[in-house]
Protein backbone atom coordinates (compact mmCIF):
# COMPACT_ATOMS: atom_id res chain seq x y z
CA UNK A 1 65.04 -110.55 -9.33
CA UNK A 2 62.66 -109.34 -12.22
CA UNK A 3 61.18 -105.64 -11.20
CA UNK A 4 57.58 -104.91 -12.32
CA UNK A 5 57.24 -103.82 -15.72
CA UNK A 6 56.94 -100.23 -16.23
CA UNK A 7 57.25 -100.25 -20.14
CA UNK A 8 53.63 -98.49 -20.33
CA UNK A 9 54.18 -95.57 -18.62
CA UNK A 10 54.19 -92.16 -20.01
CA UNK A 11 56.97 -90.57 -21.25
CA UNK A 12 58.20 -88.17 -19.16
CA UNK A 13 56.61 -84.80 -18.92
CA UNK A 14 58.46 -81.36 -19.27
CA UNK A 15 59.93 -80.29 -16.10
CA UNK A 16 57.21 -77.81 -14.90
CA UNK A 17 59.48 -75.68 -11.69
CA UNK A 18 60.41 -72.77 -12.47
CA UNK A 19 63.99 -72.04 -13.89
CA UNK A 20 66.49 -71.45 -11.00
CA UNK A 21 64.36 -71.45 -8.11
CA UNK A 22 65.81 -70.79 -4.81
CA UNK A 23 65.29 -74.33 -2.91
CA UNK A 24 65.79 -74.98 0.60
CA UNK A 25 68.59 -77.05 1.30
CA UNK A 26 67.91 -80.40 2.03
CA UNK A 27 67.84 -81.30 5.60
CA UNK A 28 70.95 -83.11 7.16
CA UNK A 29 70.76 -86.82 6.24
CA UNK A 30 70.14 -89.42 9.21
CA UNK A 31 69.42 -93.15 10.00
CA UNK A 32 66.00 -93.99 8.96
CA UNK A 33 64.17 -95.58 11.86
CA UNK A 34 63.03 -99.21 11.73
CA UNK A 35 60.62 -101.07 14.06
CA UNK A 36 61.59 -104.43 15.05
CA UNK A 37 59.43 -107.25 13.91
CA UNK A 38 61.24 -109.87 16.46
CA UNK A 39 58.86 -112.78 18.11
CA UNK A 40 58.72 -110.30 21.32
CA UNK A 41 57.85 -107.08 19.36
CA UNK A 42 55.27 -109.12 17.25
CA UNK A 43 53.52 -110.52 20.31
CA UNK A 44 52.97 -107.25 21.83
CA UNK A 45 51.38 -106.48 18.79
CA UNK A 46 49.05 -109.61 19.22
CA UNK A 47 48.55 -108.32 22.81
CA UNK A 48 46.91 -104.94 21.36
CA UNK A 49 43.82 -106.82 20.77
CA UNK A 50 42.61 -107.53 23.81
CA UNK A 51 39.31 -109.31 24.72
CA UNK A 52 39.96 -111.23 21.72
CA UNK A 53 39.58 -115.03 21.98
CA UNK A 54 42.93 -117.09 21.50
CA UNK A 55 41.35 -119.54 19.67
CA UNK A 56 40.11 -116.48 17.21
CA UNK A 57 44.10 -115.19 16.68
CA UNK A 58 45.95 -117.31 14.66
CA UNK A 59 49.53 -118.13 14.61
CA UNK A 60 51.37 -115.54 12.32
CA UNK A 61 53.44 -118.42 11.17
CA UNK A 62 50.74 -120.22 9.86
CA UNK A 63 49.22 -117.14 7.81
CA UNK A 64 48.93 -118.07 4.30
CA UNK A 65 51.53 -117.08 1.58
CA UNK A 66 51.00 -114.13 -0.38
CA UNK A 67 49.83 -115.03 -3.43
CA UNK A 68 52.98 -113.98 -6.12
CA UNK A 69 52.78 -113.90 -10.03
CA UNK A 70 56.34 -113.44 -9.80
CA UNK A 71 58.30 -115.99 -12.11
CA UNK A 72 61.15 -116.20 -9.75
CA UNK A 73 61.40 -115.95 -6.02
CA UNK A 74 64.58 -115.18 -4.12
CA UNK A 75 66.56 -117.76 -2.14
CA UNK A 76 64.70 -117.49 1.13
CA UNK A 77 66.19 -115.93 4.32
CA UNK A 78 66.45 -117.83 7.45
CA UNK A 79 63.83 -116.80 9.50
CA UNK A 80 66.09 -115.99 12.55
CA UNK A 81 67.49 -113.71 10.47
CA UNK A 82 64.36 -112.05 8.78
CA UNK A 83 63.40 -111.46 12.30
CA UNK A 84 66.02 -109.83 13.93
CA UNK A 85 68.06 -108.08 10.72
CA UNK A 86 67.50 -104.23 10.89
CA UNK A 87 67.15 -102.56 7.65
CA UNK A 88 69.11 -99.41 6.21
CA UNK A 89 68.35 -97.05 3.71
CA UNK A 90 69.37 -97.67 -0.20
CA UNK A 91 71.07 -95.19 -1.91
CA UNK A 92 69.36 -93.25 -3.79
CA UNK A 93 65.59 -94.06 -1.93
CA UNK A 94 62.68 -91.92 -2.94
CA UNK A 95 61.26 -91.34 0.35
CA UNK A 96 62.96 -91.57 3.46
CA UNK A 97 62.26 -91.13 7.62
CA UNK A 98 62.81 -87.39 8.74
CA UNK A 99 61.85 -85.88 11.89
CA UNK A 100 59.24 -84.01 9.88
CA UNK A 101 58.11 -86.56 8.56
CA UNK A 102 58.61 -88.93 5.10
CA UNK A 103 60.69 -87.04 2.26
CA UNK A 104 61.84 -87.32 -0.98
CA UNK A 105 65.38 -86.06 -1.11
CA UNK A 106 65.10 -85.48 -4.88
CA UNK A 107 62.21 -83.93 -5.12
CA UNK A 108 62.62 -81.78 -2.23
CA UNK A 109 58.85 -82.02 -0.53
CA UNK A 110 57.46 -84.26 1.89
CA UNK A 111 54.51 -86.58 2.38
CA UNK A 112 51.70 -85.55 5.02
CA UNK A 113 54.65 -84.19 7.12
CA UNK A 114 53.80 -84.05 11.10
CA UNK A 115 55.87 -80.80 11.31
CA UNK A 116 55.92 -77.79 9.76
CA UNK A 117 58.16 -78.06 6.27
CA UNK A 118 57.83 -75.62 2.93
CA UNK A 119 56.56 -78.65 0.68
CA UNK A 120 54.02 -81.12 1.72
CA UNK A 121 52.23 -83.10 -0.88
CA UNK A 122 48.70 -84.49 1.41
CA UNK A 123 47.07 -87.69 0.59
CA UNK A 124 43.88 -86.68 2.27
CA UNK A 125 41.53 -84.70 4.90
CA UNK A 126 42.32 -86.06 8.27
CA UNK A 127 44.22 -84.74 10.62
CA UNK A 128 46.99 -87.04 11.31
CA UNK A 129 47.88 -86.44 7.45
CA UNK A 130 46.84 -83.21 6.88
CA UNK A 131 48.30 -80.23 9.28
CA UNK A 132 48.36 -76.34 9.52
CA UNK A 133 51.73 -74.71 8.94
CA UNK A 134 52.97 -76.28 5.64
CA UNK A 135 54.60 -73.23 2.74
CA UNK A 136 52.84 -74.74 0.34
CA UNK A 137 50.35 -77.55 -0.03
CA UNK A 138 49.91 -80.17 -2.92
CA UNK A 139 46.08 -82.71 -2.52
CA UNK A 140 43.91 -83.81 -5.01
CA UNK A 141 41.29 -81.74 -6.11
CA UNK A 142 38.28 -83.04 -4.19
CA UNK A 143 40.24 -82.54 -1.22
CA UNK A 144 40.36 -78.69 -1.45
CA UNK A 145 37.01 -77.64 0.15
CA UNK A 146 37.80 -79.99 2.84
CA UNK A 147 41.97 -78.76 3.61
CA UNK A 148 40.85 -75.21 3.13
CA UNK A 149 37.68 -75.72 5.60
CA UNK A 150 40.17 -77.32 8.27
CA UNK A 151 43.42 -75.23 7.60
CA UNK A 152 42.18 -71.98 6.21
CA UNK A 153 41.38 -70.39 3.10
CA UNK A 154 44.59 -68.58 2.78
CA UNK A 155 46.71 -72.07 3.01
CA UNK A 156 49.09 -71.95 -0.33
CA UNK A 157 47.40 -74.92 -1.81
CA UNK A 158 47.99 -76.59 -5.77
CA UNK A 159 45.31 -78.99 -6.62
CA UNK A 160 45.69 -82.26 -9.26
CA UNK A 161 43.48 -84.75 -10.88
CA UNK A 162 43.88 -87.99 -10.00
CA UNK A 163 46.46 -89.49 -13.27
CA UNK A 164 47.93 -85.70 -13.63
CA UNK A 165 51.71 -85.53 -13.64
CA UNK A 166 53.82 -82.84 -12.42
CA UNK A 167 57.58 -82.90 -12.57
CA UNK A 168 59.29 -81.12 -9.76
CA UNK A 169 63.16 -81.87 -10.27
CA UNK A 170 63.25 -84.49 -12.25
CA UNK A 171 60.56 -86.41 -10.32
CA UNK A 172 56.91 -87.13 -11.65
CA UNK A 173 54.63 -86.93 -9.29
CA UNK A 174 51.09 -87.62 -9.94
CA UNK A 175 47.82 -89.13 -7.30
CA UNK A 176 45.85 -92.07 -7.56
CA UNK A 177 42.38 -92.87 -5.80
CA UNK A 178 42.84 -94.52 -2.59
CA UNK A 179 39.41 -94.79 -1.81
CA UNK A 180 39.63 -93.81 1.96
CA UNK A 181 37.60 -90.32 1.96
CA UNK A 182 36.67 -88.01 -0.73
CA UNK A 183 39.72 -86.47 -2.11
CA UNK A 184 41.74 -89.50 -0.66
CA UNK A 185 45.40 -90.50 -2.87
CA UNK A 186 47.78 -92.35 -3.07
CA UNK A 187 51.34 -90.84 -4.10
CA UNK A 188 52.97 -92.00 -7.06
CA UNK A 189 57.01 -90.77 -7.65
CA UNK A 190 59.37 -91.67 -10.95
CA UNK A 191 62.88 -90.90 -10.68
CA UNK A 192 65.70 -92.19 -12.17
CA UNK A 193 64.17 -95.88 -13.68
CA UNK A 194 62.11 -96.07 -10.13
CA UNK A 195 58.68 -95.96 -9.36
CA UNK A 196 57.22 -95.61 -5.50
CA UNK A 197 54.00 -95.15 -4.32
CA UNK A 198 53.16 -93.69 -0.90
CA UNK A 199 49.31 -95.39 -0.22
CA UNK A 200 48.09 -92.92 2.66
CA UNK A 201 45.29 -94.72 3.95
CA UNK A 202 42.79 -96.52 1.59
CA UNK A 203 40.78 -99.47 1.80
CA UNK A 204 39.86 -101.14 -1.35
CA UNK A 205 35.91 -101.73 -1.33
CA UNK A 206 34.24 -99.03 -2.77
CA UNK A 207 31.63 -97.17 -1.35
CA UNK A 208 29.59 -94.71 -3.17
CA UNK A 209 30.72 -91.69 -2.01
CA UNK A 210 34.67 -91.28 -3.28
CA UNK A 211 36.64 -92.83 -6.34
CA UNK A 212 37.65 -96.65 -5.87
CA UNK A 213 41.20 -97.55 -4.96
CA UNK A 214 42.91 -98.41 -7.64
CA UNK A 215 46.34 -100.53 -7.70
CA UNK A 216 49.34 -98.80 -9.09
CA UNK A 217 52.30 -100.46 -9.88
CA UNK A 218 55.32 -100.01 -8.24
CA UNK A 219 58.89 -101.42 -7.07
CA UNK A 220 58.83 -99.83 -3.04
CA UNK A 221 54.74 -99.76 -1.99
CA UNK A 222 54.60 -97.48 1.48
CA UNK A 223 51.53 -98.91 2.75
CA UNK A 224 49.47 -98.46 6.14
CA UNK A 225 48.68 -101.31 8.29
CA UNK A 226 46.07 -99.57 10.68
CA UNK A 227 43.76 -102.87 11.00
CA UNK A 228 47.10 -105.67 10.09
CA UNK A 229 45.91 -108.41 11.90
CA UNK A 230 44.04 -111.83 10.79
CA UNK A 231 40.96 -111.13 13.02
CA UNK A 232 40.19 -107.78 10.84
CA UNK A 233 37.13 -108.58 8.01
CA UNK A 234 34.84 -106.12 6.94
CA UNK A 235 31.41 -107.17 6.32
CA UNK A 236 30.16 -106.19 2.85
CA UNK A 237 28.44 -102.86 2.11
CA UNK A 238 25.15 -104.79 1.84
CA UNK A 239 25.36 -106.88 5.17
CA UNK A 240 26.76 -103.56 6.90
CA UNK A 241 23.30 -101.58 6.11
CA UNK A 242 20.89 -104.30 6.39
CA UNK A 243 22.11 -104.41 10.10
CA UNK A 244 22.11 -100.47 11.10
CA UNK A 245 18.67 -100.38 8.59
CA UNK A 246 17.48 -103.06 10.73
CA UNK A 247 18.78 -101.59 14.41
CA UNK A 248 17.22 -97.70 13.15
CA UNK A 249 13.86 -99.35 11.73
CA UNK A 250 13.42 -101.26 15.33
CA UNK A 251 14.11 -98.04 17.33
CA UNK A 252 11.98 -95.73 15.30
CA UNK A 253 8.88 -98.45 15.31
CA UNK A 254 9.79 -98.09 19.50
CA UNK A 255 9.96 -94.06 19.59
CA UNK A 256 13.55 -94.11 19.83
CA UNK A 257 15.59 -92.07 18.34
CA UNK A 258 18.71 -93.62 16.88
CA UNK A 259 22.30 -91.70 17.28
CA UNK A 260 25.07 -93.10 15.79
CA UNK A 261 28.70 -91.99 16.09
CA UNK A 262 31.27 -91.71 13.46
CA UNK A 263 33.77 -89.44 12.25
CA UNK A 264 32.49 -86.64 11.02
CA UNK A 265 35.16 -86.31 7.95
CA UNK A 266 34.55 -89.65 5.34
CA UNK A 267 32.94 -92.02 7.93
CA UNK A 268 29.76 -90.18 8.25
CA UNK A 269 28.82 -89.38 5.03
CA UNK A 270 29.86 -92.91 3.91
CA UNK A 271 26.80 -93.99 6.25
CA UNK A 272 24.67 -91.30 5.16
CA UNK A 273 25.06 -92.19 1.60
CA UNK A 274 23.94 -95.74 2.59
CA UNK A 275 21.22 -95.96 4.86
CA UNK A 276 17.45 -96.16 3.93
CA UNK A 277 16.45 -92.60 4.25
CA UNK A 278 12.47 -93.81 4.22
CA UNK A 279 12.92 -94.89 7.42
CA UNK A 280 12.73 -91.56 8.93
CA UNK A 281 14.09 -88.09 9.59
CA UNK A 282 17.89 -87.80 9.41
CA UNK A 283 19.87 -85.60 11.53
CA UNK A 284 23.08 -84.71 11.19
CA UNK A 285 25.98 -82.82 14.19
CA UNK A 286 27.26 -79.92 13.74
CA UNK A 287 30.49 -80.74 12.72
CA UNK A 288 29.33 -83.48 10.18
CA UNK A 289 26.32 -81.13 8.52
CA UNK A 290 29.70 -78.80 6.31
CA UNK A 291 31.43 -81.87 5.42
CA UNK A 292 28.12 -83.27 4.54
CA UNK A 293 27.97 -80.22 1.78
CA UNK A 294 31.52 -79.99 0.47
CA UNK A 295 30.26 -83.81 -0.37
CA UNK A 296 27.45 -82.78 -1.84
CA UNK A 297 29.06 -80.18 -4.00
CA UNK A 298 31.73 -82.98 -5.28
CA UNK A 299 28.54 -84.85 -6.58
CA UNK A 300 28.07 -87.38 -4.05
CA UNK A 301 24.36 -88.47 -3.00
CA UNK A 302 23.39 -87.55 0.03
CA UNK A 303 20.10 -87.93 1.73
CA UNK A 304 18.31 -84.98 2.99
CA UNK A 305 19.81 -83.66 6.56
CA UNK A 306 18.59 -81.46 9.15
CA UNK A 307 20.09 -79.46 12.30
CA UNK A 308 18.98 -80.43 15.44
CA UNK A 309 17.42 -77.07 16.03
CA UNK A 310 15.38 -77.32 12.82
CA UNK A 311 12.04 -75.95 13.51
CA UNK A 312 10.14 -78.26 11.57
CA UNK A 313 10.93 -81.21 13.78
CA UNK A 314 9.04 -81.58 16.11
CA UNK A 315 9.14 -84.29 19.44
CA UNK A 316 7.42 -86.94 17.37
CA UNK A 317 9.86 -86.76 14.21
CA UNK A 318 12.91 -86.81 16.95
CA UNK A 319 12.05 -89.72 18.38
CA UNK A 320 12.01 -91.39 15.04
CA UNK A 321 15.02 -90.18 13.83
CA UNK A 322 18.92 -91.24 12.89
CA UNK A 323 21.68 -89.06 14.32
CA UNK A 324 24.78 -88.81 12.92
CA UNK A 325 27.11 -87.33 15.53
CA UNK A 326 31.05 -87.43 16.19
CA UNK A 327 31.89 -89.60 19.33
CA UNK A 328 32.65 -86.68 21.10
CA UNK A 329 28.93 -85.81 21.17
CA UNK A 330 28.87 -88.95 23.45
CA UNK A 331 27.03 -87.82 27.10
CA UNK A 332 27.10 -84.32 26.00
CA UNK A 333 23.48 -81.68 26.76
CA UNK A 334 23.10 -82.17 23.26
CA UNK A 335 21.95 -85.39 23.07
CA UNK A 336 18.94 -84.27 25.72
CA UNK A 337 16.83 -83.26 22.60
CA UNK A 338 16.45 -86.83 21.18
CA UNK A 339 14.68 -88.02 24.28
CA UNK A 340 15.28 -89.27 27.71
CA UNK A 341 16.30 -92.87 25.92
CA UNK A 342 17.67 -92.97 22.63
CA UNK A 343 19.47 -95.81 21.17
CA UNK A 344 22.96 -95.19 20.77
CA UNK A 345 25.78 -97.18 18.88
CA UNK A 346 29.00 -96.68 17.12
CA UNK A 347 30.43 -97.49 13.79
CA UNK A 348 33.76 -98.39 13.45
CA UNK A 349 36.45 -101.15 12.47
CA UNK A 350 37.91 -101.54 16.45
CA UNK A 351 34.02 -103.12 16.98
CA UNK A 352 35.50 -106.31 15.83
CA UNK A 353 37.24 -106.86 18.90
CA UNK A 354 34.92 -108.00 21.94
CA UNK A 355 35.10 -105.13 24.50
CA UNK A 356 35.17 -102.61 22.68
CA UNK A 357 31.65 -101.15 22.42
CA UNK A 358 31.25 -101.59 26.85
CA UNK A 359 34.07 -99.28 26.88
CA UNK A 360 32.36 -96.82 24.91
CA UNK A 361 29.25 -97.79 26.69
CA UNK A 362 27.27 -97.78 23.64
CA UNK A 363 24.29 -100.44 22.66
CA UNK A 364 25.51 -101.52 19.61
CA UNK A 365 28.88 -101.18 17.29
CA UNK A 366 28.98 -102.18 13.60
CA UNK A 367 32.29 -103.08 12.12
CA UNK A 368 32.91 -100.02 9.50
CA UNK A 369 35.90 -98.62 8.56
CA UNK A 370 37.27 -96.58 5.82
CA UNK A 371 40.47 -98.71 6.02
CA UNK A 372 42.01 -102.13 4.57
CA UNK A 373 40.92 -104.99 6.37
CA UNK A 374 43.71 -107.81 6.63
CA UNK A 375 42.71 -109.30 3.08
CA UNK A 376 42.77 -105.69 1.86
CA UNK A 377 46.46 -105.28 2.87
CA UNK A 378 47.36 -108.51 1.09
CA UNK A 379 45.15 -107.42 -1.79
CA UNK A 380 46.89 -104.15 -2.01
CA UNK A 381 49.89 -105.13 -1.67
CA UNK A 382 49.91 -108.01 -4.01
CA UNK A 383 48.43 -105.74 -6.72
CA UNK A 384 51.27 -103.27 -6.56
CA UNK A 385 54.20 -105.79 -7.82
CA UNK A 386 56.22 -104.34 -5.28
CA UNK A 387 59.24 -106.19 -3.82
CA UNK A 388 59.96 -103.74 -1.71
CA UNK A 389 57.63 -102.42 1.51
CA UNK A 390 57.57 -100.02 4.04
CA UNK A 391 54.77 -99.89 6.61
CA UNK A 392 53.73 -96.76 8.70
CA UNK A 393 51.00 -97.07 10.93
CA UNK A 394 49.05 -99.49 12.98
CA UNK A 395 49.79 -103.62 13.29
CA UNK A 396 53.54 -102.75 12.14
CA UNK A 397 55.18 -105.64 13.41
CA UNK A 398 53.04 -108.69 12.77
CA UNK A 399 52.77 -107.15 9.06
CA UNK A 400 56.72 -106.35 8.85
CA UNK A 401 57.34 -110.03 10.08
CA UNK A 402 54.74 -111.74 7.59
CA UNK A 403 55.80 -109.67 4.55
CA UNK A 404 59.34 -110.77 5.22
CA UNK A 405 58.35 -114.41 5.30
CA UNK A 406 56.68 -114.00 1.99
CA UNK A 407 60.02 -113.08 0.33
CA UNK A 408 59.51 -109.43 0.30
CA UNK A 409 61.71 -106.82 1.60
CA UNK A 410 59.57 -105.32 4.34
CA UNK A 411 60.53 -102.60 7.31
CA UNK A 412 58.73 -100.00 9.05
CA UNK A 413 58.79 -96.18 8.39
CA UNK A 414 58.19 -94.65 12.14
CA UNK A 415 55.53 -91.90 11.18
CA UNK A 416 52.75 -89.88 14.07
CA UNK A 417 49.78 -90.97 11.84
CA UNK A 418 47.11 -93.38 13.46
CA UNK A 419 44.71 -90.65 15.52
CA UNK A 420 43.05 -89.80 12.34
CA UNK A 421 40.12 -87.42 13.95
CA UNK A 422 41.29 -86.85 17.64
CA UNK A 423 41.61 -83.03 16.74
CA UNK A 424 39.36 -80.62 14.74
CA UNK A 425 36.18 -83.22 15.93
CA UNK A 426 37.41 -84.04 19.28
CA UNK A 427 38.71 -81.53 21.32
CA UNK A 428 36.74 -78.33 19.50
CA UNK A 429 33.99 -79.94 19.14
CA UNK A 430 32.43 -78.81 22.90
CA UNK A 431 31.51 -75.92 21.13
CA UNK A 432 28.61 -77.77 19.33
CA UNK A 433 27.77 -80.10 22.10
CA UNK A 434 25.38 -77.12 24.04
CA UNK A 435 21.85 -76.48 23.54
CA UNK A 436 22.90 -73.62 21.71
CA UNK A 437 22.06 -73.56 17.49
CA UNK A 438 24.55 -73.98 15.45
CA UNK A 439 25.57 -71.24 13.59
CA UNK A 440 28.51 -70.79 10.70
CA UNK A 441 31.03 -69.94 13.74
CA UNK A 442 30.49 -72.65 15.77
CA UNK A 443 30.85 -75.00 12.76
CA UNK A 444 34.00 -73.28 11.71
CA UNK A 445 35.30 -73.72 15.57
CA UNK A 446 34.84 -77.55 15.03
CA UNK A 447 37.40 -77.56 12.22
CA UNK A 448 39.72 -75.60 13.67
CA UNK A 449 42.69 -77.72 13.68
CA UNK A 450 43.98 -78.95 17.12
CA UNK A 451 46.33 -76.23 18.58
CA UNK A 452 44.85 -73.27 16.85
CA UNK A 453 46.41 -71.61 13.93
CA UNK A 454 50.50 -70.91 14.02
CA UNK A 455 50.46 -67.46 12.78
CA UNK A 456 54.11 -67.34 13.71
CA UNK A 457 56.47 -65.02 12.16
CA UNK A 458 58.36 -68.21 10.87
CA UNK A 459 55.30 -69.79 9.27
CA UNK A 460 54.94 -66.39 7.73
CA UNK A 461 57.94 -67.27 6.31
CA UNK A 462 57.71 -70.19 4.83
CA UNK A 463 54.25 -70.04 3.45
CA UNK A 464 55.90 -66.83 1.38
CA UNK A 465 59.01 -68.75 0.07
CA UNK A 466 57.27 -71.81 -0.91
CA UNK A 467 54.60 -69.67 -2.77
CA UNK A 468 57.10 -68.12 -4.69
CA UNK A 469 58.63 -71.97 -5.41
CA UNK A 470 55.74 -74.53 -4.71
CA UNK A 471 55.84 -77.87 -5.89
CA UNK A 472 54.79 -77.25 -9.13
CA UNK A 473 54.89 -74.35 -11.07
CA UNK A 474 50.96 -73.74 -11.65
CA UNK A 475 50.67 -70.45 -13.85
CA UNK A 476 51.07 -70.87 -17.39
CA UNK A 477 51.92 -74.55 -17.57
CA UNK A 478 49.98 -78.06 -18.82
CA UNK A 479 50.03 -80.81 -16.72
CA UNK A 480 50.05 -84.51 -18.38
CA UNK A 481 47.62 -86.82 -17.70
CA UNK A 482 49.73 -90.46 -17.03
């Protein structure tokens, strides 16, 4: 079988670590773990969207092909087999499953690792992929504000441009937009003839308020699958605001103030940035009003904002205004200022299944996410050439089983990503939630990350060797643009 073609890339740059740095030793090799994409696993899959109609969920056998510009095909497996056959590891992979968390054994450094390591290279801002205790930190450099607002400001922490290249034993490592959040990437690796790209989460339409995913080709794609199910399609930008335009306009017109609930970090100012700002006063949580500015400072529009507490709102303006609030402002004393009444409603992707919204006893849910939708996956995955795919989060065994059937080599890495924003705006968030203004401590308390800080004697540790060998040597040295 023909790999993609990688004759236009860059020659390689000069190796940038430092001469005879001490490494850690490589952790003690083990099985990589694979999730099952049998009939039974693949129907408890199915079963996670409950509430939806049958008729609505189609059979996975009858999903169309993946469209292929490949000009030859292997000889295709027996399905019993692609169902039940476990994969291994290659020799020689680029990234494999750890305990920490996905590694590159080369390279020596991990991708958004759940536990604490020395290297971590971070796709983006959430919590699931971005976590305190790490020697030394490698993002993109949009993402800094946001990592050093969540994890500290003394975090060891290297920044790149998306298309820079650093070379960190013999393997290139450079980040590509993945258009998920502001500073989102995906993770590109060259070693030995091989090209992998880790995707973190992206989703491919763009928005306005980060840089546009953009394909990179590769021979192994790692690639989320948060929303990998049939049922999953995003409305367009322009249908999405015309309805919560429409649904704020009607409330205001009423005396009703309008709260809506996102994530604070990339969902919230993606609805900021979009909504019709004539329509009234805007106000923004808390926790969503600092992201709002590191956004701001990156160059990304944002409509005018104010604090609950703002003096020069009165009762009247209030009652005509959007809210912007995390969902765990839901029910809370803060809410008491917009009225007696106000409309509520969340925005999310899991309002495409029926249920939902009554279980977050909200009025109204519009279908937004910063993730692929199911023709987004295929899209993605498609564009990458890859022949080889891991998955590591979310419908993993309906999209394990369908890649197989299209010919491709498809497993799943098991990974603890998936509750993107359960910590710093969930559980700290309380703090914001009173009728108490908020001040820069309070805000700061909200992204705290889950846990508290580890100042352990350990972490002391390896924050001070990995500053003294981080990923990339960033004093004195060029970095290539590929």
């Amino acid at each position: 079988m023909t790999g993609p073609d990688h004759s236009s890339l860059p020659d390689p740059p000069v190796d940038l670590s430092p001469p005879n740095a001490a490494f850690p030793s490589p952790p003690e090799s083990g099985p990589v773990r694979a999730t099952s994409d049998a009939d039974a696993a693949v129907q408890r899959e199915l079963a996670t969207a409950q509430h939806v109609p049958a008729e609505v969920m189609p059979d996975v056998q009858n999903i169309p092909a993946l469209p292929t510009d490949r000009t030859q095909d292997p000889a295709p497996t027996p399905t019993s087999v692609a169902r039940s056959r476990p994969f291994v590891a290659d020799a020689g992979d680029l990234v494999i499953a750890r305990p920490e968390g996905l590694y590159c054994p080369p390279g020596d450094f991990y991708i958004d690792p759940w536990r604490p390591v020395d290297r971590a290279v971070i796709t983006h801002g959430h919590s699931d992929h971005a976590r305190w205790g790490h020697g030394h930190y490698l993002a993109h450099r949009d993402s800094e504000a946001i990592l050093r607002r969540r994890l500290g400001e003394s975090i060891q922490l290297q920044t790149l441009e998306y298309g820079e290249v650093v070379n960190h034993h013999g393997v290139k490592v450079s980040l590509h937009p993945a258009g998920h959040v502001l500073g989102s990437a995906q993770v590109r690796l060259e070693h030995g003839g091989r090209v992998w790209v880790a995707s973190g989460d992206y989703k491919l339409e763009a928005d306005g308020t980060c840089a546009p995913f953009e394909p990179v080709r590769c021979d192994t794609f790692i690639t989320e699958s948060t929303f990998g199910l049939p049922i999953y399609r995003w409305p367009s930008q322009a249908e999405l605001f015309a309805e919560i335009d429409a649904w704020w306009r009607r409330n205001a017109e009423a005396g009703r103030a309008s709260v809506l609930y996102a994530y604070a970090l990339g969902k919230a100012q993606r609805l900021l940035h979009g909504v019709d700002e004539s329509i009234g006063p805007i106000v923004a949580h808390g926790a969503v009003e600092p992201l709002n500015e590191v956004y701001r400072a990156a160059g990304v529009r944002m409509p005018r904002t104010f604090l609950a507490t703002d003096p020069s709102l009165d009762k009247a303006a209030l009652s005509r205004s959007l809210v912007i609030a995390p969902p765990s402002a839901a029910r809370s004393t803060w809410l008491r200022r917009f009225g007696a009444d106000p409309a509520d409603a969340f925005a999310s992707g899991w309002m495409q299944l029926r249920g939902t919204r009554r279980r977050r006893g909200v009025d109204r849910g519009f279908v937004v996410s910063d993730h692929a939708d199911w023709p987004g996956l295929q899209s993605a995955i498609r564009a990458t050439g890859a022949e080889r795919i891991f998955v590591t989060h979310g419908s993993v065994p309906v999209m394990v089983r369908w890649l197989n059937e299209q010919g491709l080599r498809a497993q799943a890495f098991a990974t603890e990503y998936g509750d993107e924003d359960d910590g710093p705006e969930g559980a700290a968030a309380d703090a914001l939630t009173s009728d108490a203004p908020a001040d820069a401590s309070s805000e700061k308390a909200a992204l705290e990350p889950a846990g508290g800080v580890d100042r352990s004697a350990d972490a002391a540790r390896r924050a001070s060797e990995a500053a003294e060998s981080p990923i990339a040597d960033g004093t004195g040295t060029t970095q290539e643009s590929a």
